[in-house]
N, C-alpha and C. Protein backbone atom coordinates (compact mmCIF):
# COMPACT_ATOMS: atom_id res chain seq x y z
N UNK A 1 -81.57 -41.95 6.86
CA UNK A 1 -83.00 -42.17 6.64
C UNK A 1 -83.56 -41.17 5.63
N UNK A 2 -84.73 -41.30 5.11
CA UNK A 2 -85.66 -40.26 4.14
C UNK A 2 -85.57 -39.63 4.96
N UNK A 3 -86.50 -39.46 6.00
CA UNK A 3 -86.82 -38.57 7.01
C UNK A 3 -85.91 -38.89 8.42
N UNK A 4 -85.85 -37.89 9.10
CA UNK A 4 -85.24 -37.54 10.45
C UNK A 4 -85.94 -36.54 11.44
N UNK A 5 -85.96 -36.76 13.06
CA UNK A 5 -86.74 -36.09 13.50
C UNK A 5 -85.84 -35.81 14.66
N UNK A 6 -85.54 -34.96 15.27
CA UNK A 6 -84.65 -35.15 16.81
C UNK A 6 -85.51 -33.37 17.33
N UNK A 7 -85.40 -34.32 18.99
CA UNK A 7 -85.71 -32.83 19.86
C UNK A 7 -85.39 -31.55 20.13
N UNK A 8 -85.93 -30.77 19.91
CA UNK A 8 -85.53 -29.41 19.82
C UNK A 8 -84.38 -29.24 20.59
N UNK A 9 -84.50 -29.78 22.00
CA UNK A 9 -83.35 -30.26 22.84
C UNK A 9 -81.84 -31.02 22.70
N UNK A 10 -82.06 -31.69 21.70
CA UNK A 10 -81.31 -32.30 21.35
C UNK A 10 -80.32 -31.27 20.26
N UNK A 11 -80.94 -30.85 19.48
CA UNK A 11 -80.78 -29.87 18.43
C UNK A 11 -80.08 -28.42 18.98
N UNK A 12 -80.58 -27.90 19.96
CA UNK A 12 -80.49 -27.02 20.82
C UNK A 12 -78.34 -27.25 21.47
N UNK A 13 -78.44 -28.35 22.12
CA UNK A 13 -77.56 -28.91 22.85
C UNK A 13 -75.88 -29.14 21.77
N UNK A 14 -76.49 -29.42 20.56
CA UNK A 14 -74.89 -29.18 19.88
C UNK A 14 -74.26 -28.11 19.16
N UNK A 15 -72.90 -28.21 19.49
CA UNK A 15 -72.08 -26.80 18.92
C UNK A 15 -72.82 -26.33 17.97
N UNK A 16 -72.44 -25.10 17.59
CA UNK A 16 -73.36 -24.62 16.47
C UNK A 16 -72.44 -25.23 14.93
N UNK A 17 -71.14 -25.51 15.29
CA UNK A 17 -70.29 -25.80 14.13
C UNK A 17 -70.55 -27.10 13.43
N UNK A 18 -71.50 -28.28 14.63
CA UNK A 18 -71.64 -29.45 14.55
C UNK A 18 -73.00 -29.71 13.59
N UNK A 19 -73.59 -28.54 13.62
CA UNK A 19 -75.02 -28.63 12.86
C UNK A 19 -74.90 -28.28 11.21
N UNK A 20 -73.68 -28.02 10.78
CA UNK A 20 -73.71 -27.86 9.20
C UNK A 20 -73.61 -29.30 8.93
N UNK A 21 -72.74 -30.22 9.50
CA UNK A 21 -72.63 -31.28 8.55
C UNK A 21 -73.52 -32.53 9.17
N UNK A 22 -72.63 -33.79 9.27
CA UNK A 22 -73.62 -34.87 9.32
C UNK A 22 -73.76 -35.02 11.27
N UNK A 23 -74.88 -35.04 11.86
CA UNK A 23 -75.26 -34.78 13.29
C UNK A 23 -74.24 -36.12 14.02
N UNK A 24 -73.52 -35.69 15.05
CA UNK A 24 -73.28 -36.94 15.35
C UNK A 24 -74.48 -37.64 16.95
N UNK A 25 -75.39 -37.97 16.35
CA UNK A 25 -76.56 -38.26 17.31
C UNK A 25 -77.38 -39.29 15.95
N UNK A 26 -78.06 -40.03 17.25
CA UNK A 26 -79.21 -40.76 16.60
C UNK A 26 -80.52 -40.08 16.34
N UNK A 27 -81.49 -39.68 15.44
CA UNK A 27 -82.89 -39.45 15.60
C UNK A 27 -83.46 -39.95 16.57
N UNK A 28 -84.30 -39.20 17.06
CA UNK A 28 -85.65 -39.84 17.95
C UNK A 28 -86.29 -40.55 17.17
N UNK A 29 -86.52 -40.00 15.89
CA UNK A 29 -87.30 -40.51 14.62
C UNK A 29 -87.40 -40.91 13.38
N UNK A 30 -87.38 -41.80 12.73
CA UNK A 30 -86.91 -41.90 11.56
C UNK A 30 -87.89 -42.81 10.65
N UNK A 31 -88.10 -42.48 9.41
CA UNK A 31 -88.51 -43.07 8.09
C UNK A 31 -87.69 -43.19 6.85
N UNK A 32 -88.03 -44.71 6.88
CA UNK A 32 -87.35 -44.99 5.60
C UNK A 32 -88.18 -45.91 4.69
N UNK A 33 -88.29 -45.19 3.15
CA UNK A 33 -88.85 -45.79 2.31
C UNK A 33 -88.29 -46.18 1.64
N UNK A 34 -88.90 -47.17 0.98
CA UNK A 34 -88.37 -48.48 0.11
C UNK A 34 -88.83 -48.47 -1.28
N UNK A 35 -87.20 -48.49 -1.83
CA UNK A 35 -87.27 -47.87 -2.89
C UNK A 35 -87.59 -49.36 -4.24
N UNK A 36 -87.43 -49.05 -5.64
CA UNK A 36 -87.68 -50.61 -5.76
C UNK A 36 -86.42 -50.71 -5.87
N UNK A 37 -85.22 -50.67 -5.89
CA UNK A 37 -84.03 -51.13 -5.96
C UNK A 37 -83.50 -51.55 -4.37
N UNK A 38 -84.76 -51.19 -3.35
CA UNK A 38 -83.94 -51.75 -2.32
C UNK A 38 -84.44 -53.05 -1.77
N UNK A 39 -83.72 -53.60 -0.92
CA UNK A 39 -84.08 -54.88 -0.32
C UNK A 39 -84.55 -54.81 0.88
N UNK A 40 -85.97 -55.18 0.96
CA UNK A 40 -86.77 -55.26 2.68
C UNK A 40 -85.79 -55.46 3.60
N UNK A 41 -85.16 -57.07 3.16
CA UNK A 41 -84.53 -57.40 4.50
C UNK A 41 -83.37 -56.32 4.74
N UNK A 42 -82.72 -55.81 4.05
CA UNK A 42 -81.33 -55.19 3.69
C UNK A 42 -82.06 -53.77 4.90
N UNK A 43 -83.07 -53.25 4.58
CA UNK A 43 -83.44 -52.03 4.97
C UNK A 43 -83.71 -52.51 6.19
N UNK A 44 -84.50 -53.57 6.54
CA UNK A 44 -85.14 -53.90 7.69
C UNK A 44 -83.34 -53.78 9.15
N UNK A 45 -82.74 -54.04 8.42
CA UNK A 45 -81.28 -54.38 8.93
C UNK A 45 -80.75 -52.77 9.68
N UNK A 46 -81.23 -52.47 9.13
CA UNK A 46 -80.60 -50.95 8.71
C UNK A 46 -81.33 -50.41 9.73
N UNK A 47 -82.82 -50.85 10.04
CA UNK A 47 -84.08 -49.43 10.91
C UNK A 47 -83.65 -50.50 12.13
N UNK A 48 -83.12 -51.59 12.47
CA UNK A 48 -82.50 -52.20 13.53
C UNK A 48 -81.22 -51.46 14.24
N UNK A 49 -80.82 -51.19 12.88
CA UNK A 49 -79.03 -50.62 13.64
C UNK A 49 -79.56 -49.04 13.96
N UNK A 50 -80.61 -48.00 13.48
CA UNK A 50 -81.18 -46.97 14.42
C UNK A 50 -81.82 -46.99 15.56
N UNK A 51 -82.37 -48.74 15.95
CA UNK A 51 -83.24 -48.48 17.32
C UNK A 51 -81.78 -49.00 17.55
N UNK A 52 -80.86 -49.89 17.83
CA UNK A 52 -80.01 -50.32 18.76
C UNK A 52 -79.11 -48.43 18.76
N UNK A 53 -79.19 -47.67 18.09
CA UNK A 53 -78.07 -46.18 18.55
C UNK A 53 -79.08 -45.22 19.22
N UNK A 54 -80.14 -45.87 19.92
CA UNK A 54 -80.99 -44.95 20.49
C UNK A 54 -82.55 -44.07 19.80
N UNK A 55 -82.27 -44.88 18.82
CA UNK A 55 -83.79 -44.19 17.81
C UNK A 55 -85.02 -44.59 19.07
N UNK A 56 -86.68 -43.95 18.84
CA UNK A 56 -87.34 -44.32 19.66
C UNK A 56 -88.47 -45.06 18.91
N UNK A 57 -88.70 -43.92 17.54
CA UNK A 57 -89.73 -44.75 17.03
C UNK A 57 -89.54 -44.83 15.22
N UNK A 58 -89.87 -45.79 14.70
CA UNK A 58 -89.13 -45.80 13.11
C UNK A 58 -90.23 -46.23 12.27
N UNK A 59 -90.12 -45.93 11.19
CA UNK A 59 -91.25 -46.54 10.07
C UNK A 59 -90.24 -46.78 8.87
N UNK A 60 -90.95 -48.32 8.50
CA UNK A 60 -90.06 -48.73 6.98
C UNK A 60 -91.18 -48.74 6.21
N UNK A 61 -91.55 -47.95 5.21
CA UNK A 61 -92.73 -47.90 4.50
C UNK A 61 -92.20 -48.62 3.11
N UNK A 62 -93.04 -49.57 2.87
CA UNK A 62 -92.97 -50.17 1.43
C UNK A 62 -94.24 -49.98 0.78
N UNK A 63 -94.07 -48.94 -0.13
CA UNK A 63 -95.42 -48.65 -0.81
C UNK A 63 -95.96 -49.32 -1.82
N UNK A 64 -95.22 -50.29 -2.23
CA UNK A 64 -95.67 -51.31 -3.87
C UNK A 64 -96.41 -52.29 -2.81
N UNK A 65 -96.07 -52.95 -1.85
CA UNK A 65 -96.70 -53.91 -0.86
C UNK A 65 -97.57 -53.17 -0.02
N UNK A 66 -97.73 -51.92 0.39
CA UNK A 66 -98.79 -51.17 1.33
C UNK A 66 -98.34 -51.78 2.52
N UNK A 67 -97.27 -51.82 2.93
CA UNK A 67 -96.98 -52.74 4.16
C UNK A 67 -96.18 -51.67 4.83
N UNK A 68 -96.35 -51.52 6.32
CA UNK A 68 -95.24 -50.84 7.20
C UNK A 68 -94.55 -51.68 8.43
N UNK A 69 -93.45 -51.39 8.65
CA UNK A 69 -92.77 -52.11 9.52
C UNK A 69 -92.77 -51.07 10.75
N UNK A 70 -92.89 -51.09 12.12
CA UNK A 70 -93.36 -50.24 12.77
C UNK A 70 -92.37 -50.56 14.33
N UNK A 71 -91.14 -49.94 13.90
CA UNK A 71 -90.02 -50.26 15.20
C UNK A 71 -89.94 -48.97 16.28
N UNK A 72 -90.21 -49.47 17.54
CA UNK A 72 -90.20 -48.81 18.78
C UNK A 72 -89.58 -49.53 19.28
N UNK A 73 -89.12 -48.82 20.07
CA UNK A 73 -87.55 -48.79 21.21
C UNK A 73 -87.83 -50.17 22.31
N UNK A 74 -86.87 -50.83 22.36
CA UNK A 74 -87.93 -52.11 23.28
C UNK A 74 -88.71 -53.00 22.94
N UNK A 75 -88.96 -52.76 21.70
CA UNK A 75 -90.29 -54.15 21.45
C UNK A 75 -89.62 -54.55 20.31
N UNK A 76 -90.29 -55.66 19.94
CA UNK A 76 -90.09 -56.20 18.81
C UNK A 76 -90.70 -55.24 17.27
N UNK A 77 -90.19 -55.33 16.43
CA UNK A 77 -90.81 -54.94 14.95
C UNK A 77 -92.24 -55.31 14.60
N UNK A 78 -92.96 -54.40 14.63
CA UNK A 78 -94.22 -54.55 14.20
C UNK A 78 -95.20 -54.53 12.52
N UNK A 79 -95.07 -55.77 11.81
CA UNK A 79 -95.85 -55.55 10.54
C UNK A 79 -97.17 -55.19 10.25
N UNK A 80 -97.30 -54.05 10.07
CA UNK A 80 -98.84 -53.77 9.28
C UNK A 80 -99.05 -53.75 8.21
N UNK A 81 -100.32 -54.28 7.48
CA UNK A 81 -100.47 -54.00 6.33
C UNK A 81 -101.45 -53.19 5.99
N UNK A 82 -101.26 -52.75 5.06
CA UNK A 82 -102.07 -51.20 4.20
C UNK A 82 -102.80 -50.55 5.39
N UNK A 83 -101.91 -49.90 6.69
CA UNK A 83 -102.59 -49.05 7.51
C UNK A 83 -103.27 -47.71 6.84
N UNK A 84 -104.40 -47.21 7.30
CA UNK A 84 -104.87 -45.94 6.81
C UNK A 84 -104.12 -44.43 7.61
N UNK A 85 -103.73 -45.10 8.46
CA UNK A 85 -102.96 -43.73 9.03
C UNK A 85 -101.62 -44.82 9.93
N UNK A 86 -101.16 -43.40 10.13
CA UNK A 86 -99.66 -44.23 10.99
C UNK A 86 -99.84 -42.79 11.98
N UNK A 87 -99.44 -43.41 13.45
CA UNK A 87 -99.46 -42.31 14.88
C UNK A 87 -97.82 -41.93 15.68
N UNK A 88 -98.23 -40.56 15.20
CA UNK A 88 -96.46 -40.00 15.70
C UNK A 88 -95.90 -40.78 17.59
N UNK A 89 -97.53 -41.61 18.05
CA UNK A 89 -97.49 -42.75 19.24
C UNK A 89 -96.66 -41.01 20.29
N UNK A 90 -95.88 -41.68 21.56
CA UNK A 90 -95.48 -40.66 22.58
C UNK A 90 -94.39 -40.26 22.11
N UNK A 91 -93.42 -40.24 20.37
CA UNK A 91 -92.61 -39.55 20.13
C UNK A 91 -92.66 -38.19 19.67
N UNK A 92 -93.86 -38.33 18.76
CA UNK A 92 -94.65 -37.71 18.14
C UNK A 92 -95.90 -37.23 18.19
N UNK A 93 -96.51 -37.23 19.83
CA UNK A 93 -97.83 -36.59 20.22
C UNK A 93 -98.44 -35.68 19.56
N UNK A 94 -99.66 -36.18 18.37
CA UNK A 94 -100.43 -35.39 17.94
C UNK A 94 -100.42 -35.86 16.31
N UNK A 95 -99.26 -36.07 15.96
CA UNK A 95 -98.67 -36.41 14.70
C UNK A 95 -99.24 -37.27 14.15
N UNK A 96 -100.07 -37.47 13.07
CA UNK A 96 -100.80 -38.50 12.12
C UNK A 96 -100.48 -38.68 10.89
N UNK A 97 -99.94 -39.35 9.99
CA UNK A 97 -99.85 -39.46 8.98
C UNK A 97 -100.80 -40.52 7.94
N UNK A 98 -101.53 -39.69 7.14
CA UNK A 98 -102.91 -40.59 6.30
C UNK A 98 -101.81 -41.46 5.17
N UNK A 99 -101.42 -42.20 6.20
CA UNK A 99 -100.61 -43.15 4.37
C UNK A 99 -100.94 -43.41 3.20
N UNK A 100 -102.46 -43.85 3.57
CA UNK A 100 -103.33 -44.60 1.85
C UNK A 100 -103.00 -43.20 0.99
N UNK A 101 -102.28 -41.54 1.48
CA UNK A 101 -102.14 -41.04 0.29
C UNK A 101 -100.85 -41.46 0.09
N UNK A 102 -99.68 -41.32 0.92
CA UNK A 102 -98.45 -42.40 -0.44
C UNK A 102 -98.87 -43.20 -0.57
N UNK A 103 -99.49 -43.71 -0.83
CA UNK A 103 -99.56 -45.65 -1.16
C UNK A 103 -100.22 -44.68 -2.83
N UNK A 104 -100.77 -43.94 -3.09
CA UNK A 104 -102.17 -43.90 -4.15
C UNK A 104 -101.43 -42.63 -5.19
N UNK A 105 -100.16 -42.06 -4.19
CA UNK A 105 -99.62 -41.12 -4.85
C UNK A 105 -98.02 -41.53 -6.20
């Protein structure tokens, strides 16, 4: 993903040798933006195969469309369009992100 987020706990819990290279764990959290060379559906595929390894909450941000795809653990994929903020929800308690500035940046 662009971004990655896992619990201090989680983080805490592996060898220390295991943390130089690639984690073998899923994020709690993850964002992925869309680049123009990539493909919605292709990516959309992709923030599926992180909630099925245990992800909880995910964002596919497409900033040329202002559109977010909004996957939590259990539910179906949620489309928004041109939200003004996006909520870190109970993964991320407190956490806000004002999107309309990537969208403008």
């Amino acid at each position: 993903p662009d971004l990655a987020w896992i619990p201090i706990e989680k983080w805490e819990a592996l060898d220390p040798s295991v943390r130089q290279g690639f984690l073998p764990l899923c994020p709690d959290f993850v964002v992925e933006i869309l680049s123009p060379t990539d493909s919605w559906i292709q990516t959309q595929a992709k923030m599926q195969e992180y909630m099925d390894n245990g992800c909880r909450l995910g964002w596919l941000l497409d900033p040329k469309a202002k559109r977010v795809m909004i996957y939590r653990q259990g539910q179906a994929p949620e489309l928004v369009e041109d939200p003004e903020t996006l909520s870190g929800e109970d993964v991320l308690p407190g956490f806000t992100l004002p999107i309309r500035k990537i969208w403008s940046a």
